[in-house]
C-alpha atoms as a PDB file:
ATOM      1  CA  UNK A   1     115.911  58.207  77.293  1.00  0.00           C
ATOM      2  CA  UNK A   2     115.329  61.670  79.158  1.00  0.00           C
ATOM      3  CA  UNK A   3     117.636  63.636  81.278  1.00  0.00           C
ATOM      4  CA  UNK A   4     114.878  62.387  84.487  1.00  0.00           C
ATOM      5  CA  UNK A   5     116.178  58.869  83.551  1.00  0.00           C
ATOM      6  CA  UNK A   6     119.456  59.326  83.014  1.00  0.00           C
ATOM      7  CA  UNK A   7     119.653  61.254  86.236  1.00  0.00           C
ATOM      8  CA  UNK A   8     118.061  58.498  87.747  1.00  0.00           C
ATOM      9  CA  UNK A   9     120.269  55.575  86.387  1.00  0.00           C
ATOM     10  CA  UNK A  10     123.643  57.763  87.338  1.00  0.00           C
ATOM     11  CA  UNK A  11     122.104  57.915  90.709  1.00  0.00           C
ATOM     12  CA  UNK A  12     121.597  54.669  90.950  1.00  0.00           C
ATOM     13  CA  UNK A  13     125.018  53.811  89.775  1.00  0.00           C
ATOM     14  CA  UNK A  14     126.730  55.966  92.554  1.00  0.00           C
ATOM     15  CA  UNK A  15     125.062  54.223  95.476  1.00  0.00           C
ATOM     16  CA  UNK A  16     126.438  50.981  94.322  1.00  0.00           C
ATOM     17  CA  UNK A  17     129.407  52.496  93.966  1.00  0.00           C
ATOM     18  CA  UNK A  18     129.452  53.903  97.076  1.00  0.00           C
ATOM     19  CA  UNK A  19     128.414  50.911  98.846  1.00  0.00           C
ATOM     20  CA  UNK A  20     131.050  48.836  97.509  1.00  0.00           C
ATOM     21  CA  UNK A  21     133.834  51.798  98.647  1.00  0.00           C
ATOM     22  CA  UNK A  22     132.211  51.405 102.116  1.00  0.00           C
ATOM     23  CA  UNK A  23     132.218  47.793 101.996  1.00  0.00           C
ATOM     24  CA  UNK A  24     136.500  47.789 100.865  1.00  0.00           C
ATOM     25  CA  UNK A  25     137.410  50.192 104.083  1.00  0.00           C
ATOM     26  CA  UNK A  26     135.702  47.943 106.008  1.00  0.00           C
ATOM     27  CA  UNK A  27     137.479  45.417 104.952  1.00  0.00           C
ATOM     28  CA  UNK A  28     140.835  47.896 105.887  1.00  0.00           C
ATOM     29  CA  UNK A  29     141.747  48.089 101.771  1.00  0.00           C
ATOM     30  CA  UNK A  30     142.930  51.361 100.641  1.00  0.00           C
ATOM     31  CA  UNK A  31     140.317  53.866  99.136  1.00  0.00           C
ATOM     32  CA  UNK A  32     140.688  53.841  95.466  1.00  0.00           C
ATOM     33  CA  UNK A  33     141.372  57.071  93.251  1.00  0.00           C
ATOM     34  CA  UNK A  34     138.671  59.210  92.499  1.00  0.00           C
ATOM     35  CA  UNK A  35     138.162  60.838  89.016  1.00  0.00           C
ATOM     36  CA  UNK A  36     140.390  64.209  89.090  1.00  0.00           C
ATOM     37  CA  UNK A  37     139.415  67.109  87.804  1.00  0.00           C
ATOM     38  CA  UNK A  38     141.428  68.345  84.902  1.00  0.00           C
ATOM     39  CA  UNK A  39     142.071  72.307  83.605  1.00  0.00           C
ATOM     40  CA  UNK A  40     144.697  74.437  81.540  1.00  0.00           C
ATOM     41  CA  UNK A  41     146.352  75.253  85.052  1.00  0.00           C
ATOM     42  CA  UNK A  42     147.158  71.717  86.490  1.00  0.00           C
ATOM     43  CA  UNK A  43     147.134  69.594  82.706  1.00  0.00           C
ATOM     44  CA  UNK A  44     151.091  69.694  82.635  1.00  0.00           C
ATOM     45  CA  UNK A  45     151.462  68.400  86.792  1.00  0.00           C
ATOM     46  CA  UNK A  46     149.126  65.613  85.786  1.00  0.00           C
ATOM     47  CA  UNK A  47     150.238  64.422  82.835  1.00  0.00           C
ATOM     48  CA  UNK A  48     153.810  64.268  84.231  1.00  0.00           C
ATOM     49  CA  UNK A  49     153.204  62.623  87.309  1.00  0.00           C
ATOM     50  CA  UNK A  50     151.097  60.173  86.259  1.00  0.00           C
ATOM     51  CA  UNK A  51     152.335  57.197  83.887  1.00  0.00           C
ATOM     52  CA  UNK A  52     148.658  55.854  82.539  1.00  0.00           C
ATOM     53  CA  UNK A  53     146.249  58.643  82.645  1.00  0.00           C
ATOM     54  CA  UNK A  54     143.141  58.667  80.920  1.00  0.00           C
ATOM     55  CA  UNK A  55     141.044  62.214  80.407  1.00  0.00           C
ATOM     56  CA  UNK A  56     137.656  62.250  79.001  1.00  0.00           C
ATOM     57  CA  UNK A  57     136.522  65.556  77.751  1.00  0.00           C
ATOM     58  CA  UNK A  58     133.336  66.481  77.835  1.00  0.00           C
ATOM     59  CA  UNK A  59     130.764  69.520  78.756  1.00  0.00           C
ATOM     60  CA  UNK A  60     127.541  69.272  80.544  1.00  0.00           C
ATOM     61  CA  UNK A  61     124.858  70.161  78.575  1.00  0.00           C
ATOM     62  CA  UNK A  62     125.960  66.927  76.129  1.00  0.00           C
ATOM     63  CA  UNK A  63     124.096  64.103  76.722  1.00  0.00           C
ATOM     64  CA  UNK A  64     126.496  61.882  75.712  1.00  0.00           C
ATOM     65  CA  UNK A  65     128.903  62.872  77.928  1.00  0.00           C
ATOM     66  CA  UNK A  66     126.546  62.481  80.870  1.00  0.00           C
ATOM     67  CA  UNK A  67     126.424  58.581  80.250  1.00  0.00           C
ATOM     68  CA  UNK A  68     129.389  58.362  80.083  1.00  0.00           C
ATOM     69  CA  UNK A  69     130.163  59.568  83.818  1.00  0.00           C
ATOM     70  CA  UNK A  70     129.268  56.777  85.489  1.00  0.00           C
ATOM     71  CA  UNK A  71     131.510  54.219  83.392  1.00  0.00           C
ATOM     72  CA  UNK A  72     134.786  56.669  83.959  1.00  0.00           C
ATOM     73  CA  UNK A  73     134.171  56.621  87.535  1.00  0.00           C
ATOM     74  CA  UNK A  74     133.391  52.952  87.568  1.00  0.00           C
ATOM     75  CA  UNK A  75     136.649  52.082  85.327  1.00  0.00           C
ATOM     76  CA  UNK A  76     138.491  54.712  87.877  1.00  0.00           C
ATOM     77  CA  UNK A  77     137.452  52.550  91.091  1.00  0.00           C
ATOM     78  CA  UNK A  78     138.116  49.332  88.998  1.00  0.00           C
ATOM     79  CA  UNK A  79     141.576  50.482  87.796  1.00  0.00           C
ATOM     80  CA  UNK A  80     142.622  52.486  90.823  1.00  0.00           C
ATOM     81  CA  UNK A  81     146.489  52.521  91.604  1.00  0.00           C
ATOM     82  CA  UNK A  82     147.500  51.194  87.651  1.00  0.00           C
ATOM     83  CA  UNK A  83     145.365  53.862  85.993  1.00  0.00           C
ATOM     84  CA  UNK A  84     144.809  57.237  86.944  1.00  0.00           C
ATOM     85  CA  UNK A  85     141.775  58.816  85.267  1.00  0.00           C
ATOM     86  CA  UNK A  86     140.351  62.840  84.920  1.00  0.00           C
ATOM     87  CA  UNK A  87     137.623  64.646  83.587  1.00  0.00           C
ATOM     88  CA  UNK A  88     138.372  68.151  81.612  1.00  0.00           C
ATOM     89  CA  UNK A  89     135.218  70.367  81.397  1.00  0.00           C
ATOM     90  CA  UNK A  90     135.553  71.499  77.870  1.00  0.00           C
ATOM     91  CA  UNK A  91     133.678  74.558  78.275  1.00  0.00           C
ATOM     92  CA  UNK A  92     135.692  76.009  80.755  1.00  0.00           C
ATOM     93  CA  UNK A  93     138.968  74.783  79.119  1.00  0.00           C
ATOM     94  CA  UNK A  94     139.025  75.481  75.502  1.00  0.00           C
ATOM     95  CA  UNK A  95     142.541  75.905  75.124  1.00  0.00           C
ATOM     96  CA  UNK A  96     142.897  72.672  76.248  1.00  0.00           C
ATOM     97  CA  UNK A  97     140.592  71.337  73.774  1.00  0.00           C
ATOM     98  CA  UNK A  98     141.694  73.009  71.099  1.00  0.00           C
ATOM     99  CA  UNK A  99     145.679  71.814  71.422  1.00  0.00           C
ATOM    100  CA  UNK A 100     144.251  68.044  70.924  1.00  0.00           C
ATOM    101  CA  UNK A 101     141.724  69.104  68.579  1.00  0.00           C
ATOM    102  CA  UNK A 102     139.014  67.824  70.175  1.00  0.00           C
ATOM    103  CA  UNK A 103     135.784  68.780  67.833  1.00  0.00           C
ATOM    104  CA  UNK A 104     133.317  66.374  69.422  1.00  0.00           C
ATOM    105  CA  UNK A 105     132.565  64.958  73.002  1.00  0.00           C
ATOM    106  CA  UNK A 106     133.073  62.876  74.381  1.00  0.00           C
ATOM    107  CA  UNK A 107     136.134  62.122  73.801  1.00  0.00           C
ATOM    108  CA  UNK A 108     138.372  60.256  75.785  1.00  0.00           C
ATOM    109  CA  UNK A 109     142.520  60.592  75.537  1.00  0.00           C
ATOM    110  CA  UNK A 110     144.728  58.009  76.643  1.00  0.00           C
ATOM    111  CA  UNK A 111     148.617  58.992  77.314  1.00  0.00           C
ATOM    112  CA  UNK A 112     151.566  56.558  78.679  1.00  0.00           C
ATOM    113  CA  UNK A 113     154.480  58.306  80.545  1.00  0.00           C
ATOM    114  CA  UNK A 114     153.299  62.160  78.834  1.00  0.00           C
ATOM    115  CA  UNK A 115     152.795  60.596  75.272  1.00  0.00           C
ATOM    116  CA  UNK A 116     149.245  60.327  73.378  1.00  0.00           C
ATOM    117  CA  UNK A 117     148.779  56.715  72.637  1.00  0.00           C
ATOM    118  CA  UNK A 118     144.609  56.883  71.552  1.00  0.00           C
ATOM    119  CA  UNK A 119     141.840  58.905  71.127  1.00  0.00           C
ATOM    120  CA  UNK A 120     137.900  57.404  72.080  1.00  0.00           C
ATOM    121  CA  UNK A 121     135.350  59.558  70.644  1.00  0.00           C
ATOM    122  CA  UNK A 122     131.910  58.905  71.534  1.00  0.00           C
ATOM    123  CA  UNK A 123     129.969  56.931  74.229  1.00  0.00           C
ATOM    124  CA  UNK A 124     130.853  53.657  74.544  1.00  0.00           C
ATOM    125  CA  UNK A 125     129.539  50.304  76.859  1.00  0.00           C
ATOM    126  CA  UNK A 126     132.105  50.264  79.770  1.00  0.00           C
ATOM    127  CA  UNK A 127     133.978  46.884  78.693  1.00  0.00           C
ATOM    128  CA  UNK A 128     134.589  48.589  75.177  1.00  0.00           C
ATOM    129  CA  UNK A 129     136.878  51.801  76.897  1.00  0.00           C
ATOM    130  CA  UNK A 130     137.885  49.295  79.342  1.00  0.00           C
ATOM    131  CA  UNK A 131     139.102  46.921  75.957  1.00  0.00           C
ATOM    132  CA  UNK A 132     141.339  49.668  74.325  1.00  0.00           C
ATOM    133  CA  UNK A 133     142.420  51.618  77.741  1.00  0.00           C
ATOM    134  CA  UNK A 134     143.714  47.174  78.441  1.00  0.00           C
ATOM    135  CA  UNK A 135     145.081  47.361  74.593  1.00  0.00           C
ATOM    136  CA  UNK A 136     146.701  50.675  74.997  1.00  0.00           C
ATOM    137  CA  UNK A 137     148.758  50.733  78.593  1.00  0.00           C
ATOM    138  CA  UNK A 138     149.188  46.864  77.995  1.00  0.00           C
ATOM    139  CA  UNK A 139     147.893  45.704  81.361  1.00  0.00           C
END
């Protein structure tokens, strides 16, 4: 698979997404969360105001990491208001990286209420992170 058709899948992927977020404010539901962006600065604020959070790490010349975009944000719109989910660049956060020792990406941290409960490294189908993020909050 090239970077053309991954580019083109993700695209794809988005205006579905997209059209279903359109099609639940018609319908007067709250917009769900959006994937927030995570860095050394703000790491601390998220992790203590929000009780489930999940953060994938990943950088953007991995290809990896670039399929699994689209399942985060799907899993974000899919588990908005019990889950809260971010994405930390680990290029331009290597501290960050380094104090949970990430050594390959993706990789995907899940923390309950500030604590590290698992650790997802690699790309995954969607219901498998879905399976263990389920597993690990206990939802």
């Amino acid at each position: 698979m090239d970077d053309d058709e991954l580019q083109r899948i993700r695209e794809k992927r988005l205006r579905e997404l997209e059209a279903r977020l359109l099609e639940q404010k018609g319908k007067g539901q709250p917009q769900p969360a959006r994937v927030l962006t995570v860095d050394e600065s703000r790491f601390s604020t998220l992790l203590a105001g929000h009780p489930r959070l999940v953060i994938d790490f990943w950088a953007e010349w991995c290809g990896p990491c670039r399929m699994m975009a689209p399942v985060i944000e799907e899993l974000a719109l899919e588990m908005a208001g019990r889950v809260t989910f971010g994405k930390c660049n680990t290029d331009h956060n290597p501290r960050l990286a380094a104090r949970f020792g990430i050594s390959a990406i993706p990789t995907i941290l899940l923390f309950r209420e500030g604590a590290l409960l698992d650790r997802i490294i690699g790309a995954y189908p969607k219901e498998t992170i879905r399976a263990r993020i389920i597993r690990s909050f206990g939802l």
